[in-house]
C-alpha atoms as a PDB file:
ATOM      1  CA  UNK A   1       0.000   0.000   0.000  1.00  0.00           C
ATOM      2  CA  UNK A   2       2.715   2.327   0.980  1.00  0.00           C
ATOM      3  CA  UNK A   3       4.223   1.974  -2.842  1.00  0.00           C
ATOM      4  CA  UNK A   4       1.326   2.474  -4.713  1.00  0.00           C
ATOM      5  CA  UNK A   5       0.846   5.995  -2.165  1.00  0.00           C
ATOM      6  CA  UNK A   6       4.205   6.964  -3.122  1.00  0.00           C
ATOM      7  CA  UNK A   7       3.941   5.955  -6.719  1.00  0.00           C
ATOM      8  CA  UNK A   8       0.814   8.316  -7.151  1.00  0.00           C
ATOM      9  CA  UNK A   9       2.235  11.549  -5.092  1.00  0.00           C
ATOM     10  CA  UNK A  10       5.372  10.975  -7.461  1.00  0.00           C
ATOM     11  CA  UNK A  11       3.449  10.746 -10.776  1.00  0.00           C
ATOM     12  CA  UNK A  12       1.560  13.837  -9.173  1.00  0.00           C
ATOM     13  CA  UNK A  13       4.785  15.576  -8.333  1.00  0.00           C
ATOM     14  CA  UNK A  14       6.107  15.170 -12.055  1.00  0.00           C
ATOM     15  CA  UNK A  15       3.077  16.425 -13.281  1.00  0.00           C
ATOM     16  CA  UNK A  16       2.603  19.697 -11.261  1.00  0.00           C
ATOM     17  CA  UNK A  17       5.736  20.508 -12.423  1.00  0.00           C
ATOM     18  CA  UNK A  18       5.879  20.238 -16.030  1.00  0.00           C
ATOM     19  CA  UNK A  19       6.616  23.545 -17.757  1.00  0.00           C
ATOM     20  CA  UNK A  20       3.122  25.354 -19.586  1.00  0.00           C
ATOM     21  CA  UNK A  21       3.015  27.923 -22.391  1.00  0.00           C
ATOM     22  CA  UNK A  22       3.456  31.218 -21.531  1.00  0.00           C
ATOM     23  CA  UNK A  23       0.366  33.506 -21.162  1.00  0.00           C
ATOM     24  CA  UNK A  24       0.652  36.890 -22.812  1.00  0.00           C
ATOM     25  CA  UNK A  25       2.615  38.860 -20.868  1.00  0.00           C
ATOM     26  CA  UNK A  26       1.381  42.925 -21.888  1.00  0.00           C
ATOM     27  CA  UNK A  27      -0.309  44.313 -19.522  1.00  0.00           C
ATOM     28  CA  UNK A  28      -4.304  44.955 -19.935  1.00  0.00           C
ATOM     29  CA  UNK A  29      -5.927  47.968 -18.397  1.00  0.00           C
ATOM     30  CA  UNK A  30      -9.631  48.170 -18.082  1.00  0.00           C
ATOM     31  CA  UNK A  31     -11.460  51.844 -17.154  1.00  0.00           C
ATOM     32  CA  UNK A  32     -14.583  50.293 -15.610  1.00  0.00           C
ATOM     33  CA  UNK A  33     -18.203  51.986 -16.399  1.00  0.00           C
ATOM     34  CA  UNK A  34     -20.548  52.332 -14.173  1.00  0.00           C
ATOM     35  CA  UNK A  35     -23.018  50.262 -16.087  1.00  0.00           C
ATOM     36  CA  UNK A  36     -20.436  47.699 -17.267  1.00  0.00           C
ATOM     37  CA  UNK A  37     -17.181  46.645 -16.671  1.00  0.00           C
ATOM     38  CA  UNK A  38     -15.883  44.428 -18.890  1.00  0.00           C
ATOM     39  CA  UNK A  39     -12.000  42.977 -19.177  1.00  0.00           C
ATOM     40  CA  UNK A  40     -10.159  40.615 -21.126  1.00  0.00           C
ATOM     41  CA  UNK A  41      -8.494  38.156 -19.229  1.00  0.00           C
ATOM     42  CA  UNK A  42      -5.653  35.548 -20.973  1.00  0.00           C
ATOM     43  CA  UNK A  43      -6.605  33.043 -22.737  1.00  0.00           C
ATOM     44  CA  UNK A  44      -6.890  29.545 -20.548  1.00  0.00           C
ATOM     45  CA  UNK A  45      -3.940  27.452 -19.705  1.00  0.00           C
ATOM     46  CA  UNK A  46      -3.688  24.269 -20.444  1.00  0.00           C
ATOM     47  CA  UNK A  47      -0.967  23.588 -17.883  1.00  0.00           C
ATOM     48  CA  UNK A  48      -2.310  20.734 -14.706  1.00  0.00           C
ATOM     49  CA  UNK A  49      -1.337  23.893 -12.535  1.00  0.00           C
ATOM     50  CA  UNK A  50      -2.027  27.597 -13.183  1.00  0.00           C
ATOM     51  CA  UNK A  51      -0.381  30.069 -11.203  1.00  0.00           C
ATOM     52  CA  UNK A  52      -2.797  32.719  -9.561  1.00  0.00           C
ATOM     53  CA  UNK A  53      -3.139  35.849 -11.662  1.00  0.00           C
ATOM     54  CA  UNK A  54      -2.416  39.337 -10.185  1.00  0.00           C
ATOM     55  CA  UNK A  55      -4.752  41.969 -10.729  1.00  0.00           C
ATOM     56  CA  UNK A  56      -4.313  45.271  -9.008  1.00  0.00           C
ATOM     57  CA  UNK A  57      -6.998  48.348  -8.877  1.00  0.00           C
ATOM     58  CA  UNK A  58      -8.264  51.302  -7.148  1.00  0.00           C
ATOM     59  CA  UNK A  59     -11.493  52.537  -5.908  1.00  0.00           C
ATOM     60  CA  UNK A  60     -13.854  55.544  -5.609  1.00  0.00           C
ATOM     61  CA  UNK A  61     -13.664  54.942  -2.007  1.00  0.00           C
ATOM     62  CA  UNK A  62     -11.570  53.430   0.979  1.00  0.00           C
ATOM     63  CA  UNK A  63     -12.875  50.188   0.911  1.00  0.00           C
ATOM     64  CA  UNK A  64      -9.211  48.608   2.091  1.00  0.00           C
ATOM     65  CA  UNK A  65     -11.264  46.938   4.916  1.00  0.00           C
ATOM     66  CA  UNK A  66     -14.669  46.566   3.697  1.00  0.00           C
ATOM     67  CA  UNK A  67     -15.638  42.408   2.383  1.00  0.00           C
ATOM     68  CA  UNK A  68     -15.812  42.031  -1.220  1.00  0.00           C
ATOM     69  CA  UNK A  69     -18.387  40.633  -2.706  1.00  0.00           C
ATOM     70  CA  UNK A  70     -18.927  39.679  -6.792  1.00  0.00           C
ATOM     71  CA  UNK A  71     -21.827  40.550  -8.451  1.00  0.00           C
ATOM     72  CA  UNK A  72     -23.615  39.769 -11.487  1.00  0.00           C
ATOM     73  CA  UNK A  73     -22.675  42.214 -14.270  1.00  0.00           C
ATOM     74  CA  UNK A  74     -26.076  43.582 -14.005  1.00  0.00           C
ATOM     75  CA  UNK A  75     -25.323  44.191 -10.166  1.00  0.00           C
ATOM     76  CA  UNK A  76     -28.773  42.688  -8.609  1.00  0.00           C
ATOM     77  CA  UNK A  77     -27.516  39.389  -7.462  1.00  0.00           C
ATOM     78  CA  UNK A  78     -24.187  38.258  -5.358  1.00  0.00           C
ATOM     79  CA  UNK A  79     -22.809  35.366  -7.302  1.00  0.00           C
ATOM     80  CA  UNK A  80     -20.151  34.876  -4.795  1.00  0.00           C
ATOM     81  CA  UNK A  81     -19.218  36.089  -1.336  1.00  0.00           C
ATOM     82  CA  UNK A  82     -17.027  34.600   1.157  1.00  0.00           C
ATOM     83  CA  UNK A  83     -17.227  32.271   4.392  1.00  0.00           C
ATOM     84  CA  UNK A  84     -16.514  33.864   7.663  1.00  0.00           C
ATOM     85  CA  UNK A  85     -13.325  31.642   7.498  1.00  0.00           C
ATOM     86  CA  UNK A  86     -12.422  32.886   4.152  1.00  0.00           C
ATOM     87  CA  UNK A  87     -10.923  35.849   5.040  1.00  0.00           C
ATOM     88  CA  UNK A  88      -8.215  34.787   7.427  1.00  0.00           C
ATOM     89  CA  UNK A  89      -5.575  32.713   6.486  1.00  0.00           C
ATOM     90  CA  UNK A  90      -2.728  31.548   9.032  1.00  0.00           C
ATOM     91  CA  UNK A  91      -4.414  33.949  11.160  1.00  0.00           C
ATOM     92  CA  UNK A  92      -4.243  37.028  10.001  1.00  0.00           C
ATOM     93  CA  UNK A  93      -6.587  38.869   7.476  1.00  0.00           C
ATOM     94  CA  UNK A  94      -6.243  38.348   3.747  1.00  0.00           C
ATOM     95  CA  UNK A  95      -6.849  42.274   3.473  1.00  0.00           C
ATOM     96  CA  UNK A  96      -5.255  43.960  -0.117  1.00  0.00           C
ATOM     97  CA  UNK A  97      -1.726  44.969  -0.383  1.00  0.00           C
ATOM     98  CA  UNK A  98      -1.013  48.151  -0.421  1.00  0.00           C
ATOM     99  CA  UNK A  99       0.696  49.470  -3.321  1.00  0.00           C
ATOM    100  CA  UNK A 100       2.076  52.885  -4.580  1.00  0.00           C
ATOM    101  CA  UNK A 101       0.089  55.805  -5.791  1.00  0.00           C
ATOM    102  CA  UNK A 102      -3.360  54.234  -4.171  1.00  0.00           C
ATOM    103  CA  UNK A 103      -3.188  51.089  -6.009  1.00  0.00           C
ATOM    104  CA  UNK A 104      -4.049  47.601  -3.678  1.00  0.00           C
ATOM    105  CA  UNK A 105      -2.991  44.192  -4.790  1.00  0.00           C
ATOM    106  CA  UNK A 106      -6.042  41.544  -4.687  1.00  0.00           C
ATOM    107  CA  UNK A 107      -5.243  39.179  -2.332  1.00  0.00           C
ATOM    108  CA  UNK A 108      -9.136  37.506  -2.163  1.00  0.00           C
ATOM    109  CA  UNK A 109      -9.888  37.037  -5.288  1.00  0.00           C
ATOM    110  CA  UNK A 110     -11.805  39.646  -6.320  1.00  0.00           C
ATOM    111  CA  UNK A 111     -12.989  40.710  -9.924  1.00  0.00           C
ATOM    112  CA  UNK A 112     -14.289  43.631 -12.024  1.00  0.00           C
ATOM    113  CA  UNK A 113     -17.801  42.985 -10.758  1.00  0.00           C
ATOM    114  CA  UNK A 114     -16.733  43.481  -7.347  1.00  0.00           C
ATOM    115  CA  UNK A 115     -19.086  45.331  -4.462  1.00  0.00           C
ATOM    116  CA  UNK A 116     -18.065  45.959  -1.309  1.00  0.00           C
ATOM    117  CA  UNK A 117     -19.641  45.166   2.015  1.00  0.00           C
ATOM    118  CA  UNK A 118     -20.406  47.914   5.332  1.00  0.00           C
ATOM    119  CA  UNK A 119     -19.205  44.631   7.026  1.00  0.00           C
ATOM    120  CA  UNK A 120     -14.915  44.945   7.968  1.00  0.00           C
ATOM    121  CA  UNK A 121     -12.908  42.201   7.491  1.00  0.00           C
ATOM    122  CA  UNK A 122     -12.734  41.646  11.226  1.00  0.00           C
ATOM    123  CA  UNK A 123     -16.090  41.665  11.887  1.00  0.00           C
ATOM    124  CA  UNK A 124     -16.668  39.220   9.270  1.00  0.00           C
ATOM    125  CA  UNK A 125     -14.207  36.472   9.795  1.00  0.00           C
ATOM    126  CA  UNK A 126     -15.723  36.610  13.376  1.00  0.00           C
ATOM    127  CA  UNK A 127     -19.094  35.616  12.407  1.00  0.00           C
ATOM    128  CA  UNK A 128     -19.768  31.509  12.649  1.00  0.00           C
ATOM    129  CA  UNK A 129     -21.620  31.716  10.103  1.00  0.00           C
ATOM    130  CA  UNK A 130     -22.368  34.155   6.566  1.00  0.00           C
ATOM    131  CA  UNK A 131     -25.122  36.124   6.512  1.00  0.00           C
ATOM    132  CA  UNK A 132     -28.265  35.610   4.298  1.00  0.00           C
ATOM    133  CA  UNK A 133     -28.240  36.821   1.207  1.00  0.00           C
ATOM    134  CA  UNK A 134     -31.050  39.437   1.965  1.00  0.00           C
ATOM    135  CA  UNK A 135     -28.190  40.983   4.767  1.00  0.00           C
ATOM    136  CA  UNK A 136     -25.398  40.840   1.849  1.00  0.00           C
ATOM    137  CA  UNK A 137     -27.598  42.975   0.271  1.00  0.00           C
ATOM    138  CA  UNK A 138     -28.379  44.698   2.328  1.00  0.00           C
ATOM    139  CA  UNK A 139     -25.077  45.528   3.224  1.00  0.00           C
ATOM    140  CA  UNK A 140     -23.838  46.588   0.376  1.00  0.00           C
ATOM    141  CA  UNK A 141     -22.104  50.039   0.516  1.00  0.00           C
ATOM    142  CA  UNK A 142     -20.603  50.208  -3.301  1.00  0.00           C
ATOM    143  CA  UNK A 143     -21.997  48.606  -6.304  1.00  0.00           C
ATOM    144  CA  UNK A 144     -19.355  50.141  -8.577  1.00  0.00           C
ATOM    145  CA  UNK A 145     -16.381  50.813  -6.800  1.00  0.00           C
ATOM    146  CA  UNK A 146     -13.577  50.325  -9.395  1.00  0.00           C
ATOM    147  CA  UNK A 147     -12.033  53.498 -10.832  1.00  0.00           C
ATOM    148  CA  UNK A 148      -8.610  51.498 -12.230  1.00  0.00           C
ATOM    149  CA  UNK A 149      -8.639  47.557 -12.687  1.00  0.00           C
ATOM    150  CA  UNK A 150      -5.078  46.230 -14.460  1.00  0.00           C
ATOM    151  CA  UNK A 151      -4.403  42.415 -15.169  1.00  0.00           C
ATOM    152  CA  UNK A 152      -0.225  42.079 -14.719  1.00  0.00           C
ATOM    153  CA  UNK A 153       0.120  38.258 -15.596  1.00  0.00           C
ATOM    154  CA  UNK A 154       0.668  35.179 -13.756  1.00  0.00           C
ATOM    155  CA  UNK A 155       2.294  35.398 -10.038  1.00  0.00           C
ATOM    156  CA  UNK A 156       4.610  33.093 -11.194  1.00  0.00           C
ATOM    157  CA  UNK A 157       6.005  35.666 -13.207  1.00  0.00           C
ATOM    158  CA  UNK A 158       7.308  37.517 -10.153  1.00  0.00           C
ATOM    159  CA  UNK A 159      10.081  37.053  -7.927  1.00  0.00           C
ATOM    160  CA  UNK A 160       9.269  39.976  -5.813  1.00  0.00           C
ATOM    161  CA  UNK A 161       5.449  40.702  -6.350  1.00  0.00           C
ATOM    162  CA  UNK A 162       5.379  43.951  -4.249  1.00  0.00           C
ATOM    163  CA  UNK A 163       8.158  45.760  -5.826  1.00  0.00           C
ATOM    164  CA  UNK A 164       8.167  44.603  -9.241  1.00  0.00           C
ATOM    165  CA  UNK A 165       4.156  45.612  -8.909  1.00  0.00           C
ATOM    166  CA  UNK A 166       5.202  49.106  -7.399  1.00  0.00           C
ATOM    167  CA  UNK A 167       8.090  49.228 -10.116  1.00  0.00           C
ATOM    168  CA  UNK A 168       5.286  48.733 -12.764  1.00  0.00           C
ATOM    169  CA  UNK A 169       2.632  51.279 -11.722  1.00  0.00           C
ATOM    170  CA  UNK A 170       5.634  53.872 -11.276  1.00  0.00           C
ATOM    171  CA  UNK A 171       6.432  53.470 -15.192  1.00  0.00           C
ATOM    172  CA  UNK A 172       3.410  52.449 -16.382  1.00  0.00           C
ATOM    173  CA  UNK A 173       0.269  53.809 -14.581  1.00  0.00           C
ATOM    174  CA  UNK A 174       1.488  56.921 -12.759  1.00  0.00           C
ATOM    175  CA  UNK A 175      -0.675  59.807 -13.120  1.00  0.00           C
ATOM    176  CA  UNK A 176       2.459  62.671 -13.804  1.00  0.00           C
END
Protein backbone atom coordinates (compact mmCIF):
# COMPACT_ATOMS: atom_id res chain seq x y z
CA UNK A 1 0.00 0.00 0.00
CA UNK A 2 2.72 2.33 0.98
CA UNK A 3 4.22 1.97 -2.84
CA UNK A 4 1.33 2.47 -4.71
CA UNK A 5 0.85 6.00 -2.17
CA UNK A 6 4.21 6.96 -3.12
CA UNK A 7 3.94 5.95 -6.72
CA UNK A 8 0.81 8.32 -7.15
CA UNK A 9 2.23 11.55 -5.09
CA UNK A 10 5.37 10.97 -7.46
CA UNK A 11 3.45 10.75 -10.78
CA UNK A 12 1.56 13.84 -9.17
CA UNK A 13 4.78 15.58 -8.33
CA UNK A 14 6.11 15.17 -12.05
CA UNK A 15 3.08 16.43 -13.28
CA UNK A 16 2.60 19.70 -11.26
CA UNK A 17 5.74 20.51 -12.42
CA UNK A 18 5.88 20.24 -16.03
CA UNK A 19 6.62 23.55 -17.76
CA UNK A 20 3.12 25.35 -19.59
CA UNK A 21 3.01 27.92 -22.39
CA UNK A 22 3.46 31.22 -21.53
CA UNK A 23 0.37 33.51 -21.16
CA UNK A 24 0.65 36.89 -22.81
CA UNK A 25 2.62 38.86 -20.87
CA UNK A 26 1.38 42.92 -21.89
CA UNK A 27 -0.31 44.31 -19.52
CA UNK A 28 -4.30 44.95 -19.93
CA UNK A 29 -5.93 47.97 -18.40
CA UNK A 30 -9.63 48.17 -18.08
CA UNK A 31 -11.46 51.84 -17.15
CA UNK A 32 -14.58 50.29 -15.61
CA UNK A 33 -18.20 51.99 -16.40
CA UNK A 34 -20.55 52.33 -14.17
CA UNK A 35 -23.02 50.26 -16.09
CA UNK A 36 -20.44 47.70 -17.27
CA UNK A 37 -17.18 46.65 -16.67
CA UNK A 38 -15.88 44.43 -18.89
CA UNK A 39 -12.00 42.98 -19.18
CA UNK A 40 -10.16 40.61 -21.13
CA UNK A 41 -8.49 38.16 -19.23
CA UNK A 42 -5.65 35.55 -20.97
CA UNK A 43 -6.60 33.04 -22.74
CA UNK A 44 -6.89 29.55 -20.55
CA UNK A 45 -3.94 27.45 -19.70
CA UNK A 46 -3.69 24.27 -20.44
CA UNK A 47 -0.97 23.59 -17.88
CA UNK A 48 -2.31 20.73 -14.71
CA UNK A 49 -1.34 23.89 -12.53
CA UNK A 50 -2.03 27.60 -13.18
CA UNK A 51 -0.38 30.07 -11.20
CA UNK A 52 -2.80 32.72 -9.56
CA UNK A 53 -3.14 35.85 -11.66
CA UNK A 54 -2.42 39.34 -10.19
CA UNK A 55 -4.75 41.97 -10.73
CA UNK A 56 -4.31 45.27 -9.01
CA UNK A 57 -7.00 48.35 -8.88
CA UNK A 58 -8.26 51.30 -7.15
CA UNK A 59 -11.49 52.54 -5.91
CA UNK A 60 -13.85 55.54 -5.61
CA UNK A 61 -13.66 54.94 -2.01
CA UNK A 62 -11.57 53.43 0.98
CA UNK A 63 -12.88 50.19 0.91
CA UNK A 64 -9.21 48.61 2.09
CA UNK A 65 -11.26 46.94 4.92
CA UNK A 66 -14.67 46.57 3.70
CA UNK A 67 -15.64 42.41 2.38
CA UNK A 68 -15.81 42.03 -1.22
CA UNK A 69 -18.39 40.63 -2.71
CA UNK A 70 -18.93 39.68 -6.79
CA UNK A 71 -21.83 40.55 -8.45
CA UNK A 72 -23.61 39.77 -11.49
CA UNK A 73 -22.67 42.21 -14.27
CA UNK A 74 -26.08 43.58 -14.01
CA UNK A 75 -25.32 44.19 -10.17
CA UNK A 76 -28.77 42.69 -8.61
CA UNK A 77 -27.52 39.39 -7.46
CA UNK A 78 -24.19 38.26 -5.36
CA UNK A 79 -22.81 35.37 -7.30
CA UNK A 80 -20.15 34.88 -4.79
CA UNK A 81 -19.22 36.09 -1.34
CA UNK A 82 -17.03 34.60 1.16
CA UNK A 83 -17.23 32.27 4.39
CA UNK A 84 -16.51 33.86 7.66
CA UNK A 85 -13.32 31.64 7.50
CA UNK A 86 -12.42 32.89 4.15
CA UNK A 87 -10.92 35.85 5.04
CA UNK A 88 -8.21 34.79 7.43
CA UNK A 89 -5.58 32.71 6.49
CA UNK A 90 -2.73 31.55 9.03
CA UNK A 91 -4.41 33.95 11.16
CA UNK A 92 -4.24 37.03 10.00
CA UNK A 93 -6.59 38.87 7.48
CA UNK A 94 -6.24 38.35 3.75
CA UNK A 95 -6.85 42.27 3.47
CA UNK A 96 -5.26 43.96 -0.12
CA UNK A 97 -1.73 44.97 -0.38
CA UNK A 98 -1.01 48.15 -0.42
CA UNK A 99 0.70 49.47 -3.32
CA UNK A 100 2.08 52.89 -4.58
CA UNK A 101 0.09 55.81 -5.79
CA UNK A 102 -3.36 54.23 -4.17
CA UNK A 103 -3.19 51.09 -6.01
CA UNK A 104 -4.05 47.60 -3.68
CA UNK A 105 -2.99 44.19 -4.79
CA UNK A 106 -6.04 41.54 -4.69
CA UNK A 107 -5.24 39.18 -2.33
CA UNK A 108 -9.14 37.51 -2.16
CA UNK A 109 -9.89 37.04 -5.29
CA UNK A 110 -11.80 39.65 -6.32
CA UNK A 111 -12.99 40.71 -9.92
CA UNK A 112 -14.29 43.63 -12.02
CA UNK A 113 -17.80 42.98 -10.76
CA UNK A 114 -16.73 43.48 -7.35
CA UNK A 115 -19.09 45.33 -4.46
CA UNK A 116 -18.06 45.96 -1.31
CA UNK A 117 -19.64 45.17 2.01
CA UNK A 118 -20.41 47.91 5.33
CA UNK A 119 -19.21 44.63 7.03
CA UNK A 120 -14.91 44.95 7.97
CA UNK A 121 -12.91 42.20 7.49
CA UNK A 122 -12.73 41.65 11.23
CA UNK A 123 -16.09 41.67 11.89
CA UNK A 124 -16.67 39.22 9.27
CA UNK A 125 -14.21 36.47 9.80
CA UNK A 126 -15.72 36.61 13.38
CA UNK A 127 -19.09 35.62 12.41
CA UNK A 128 -19.77 31.51 12.65
CA UNK A 129 -21.62 31.72 10.10
CA UNK A 130 -22.37 34.15 6.57
CA UNK A 131 -25.12 36.12 6.51
CA UNK A 132 -28.27 35.61 4.30
CA UNK A 133 -28.24 36.82 1.21
CA UNK A 134 -31.05 39.44 1.97
CA UNK A 135 -28.19 40.98 4.77
CA UNK A 136 -25.40 40.84 1.85
CA UNK A 137 -27.60 42.98 0.27
CA UNK A 138 -28.38 44.70 2.33
CA UNK A 139 -25.08 45.53 3.22
CA UNK A 140 -23.84 46.59 0.38
CA UNK A 141 -22.10 50.04 0.52
CA UNK A 142 -20.60 50.21 -3.30
CA UNK A 143 -22.00 48.61 -6.30
CA UNK A 144 -19.35 50.14 -8.58
CA UNK A 145 -16.38 50.81 -6.80
CA UNK A 146 -13.58 50.32 -9.40
CA UNK A 147 -12.03 53.50 -10.83
CA UNK A 148 -8.61 51.50 -12.23
CA UNK A 149 -8.64 47.56 -12.69
CA UNK A 150 -5.08 46.23 -14.46
CA UNK A 151 -4.40 42.42 -15.17
CA UNK A 152 -0.22 42.08 -14.72
CA UNK A 153 0.12 38.26 -15.60
CA UNK A 154 0.67 35.18 -13.76
CA UNK A 155 2.29 35.40 -10.04
CA UNK A 156 4.61 33.09 -11.19
CA UNK A 157 6.00 35.67 -13.21
CA UNK A 158 7.31 37.52 -10.15
CA UNK A 159 10.08 37.05 -7.93
CA UNK A 160 9.27 39.98 -5.81
CA UNK A 161 5.45 40.70 -6.35
CA UNK A 162 5.38 43.95 -4.25
CA UNK A 163 8.16 45.76 -5.83
CA UNK A 164 8.17 44.60 -9.24
CA UNK A 165 4.16 45.61 -8.91
CA UNK A 166 5.20 49.11 -7.40
CA UNK A 167 8.09 49.23 -10.12
CA UNK A 168 5.29 48.73 -12.76
CA UNK A 169 2.63 51.28 -11.72
CA UNK A 170 5.63 53.87 -11.28
CA UNK A 171 6.43 53.47 -15.19
CA UNK A 172 3.41 52.45 -16.38
CA UNK A 173 0.27 53.81 -14.58
CA UNK A 174 1.49 56.92 -12.76
CA UNK A 175 -0.67 59.81 -13.12
CA UNK A 176 2.46 62.67 -13.80
Amino acid sequence: MKWIVLLVFTALSFAACRTSTRMKTDNQTVTPQPDEIKLELPAANSSAVRSPQVFIYKTKGDYYNNVPVLMNNERTQIVSYPAPVDLTIGGKLRLPTRLVEGYLLDNKGIGPNVAFLSYTYEEYSKMATAPTMTELMNHIIAKYPLTTWHYCGPRADYTDLVPQLNALILKDYSQK
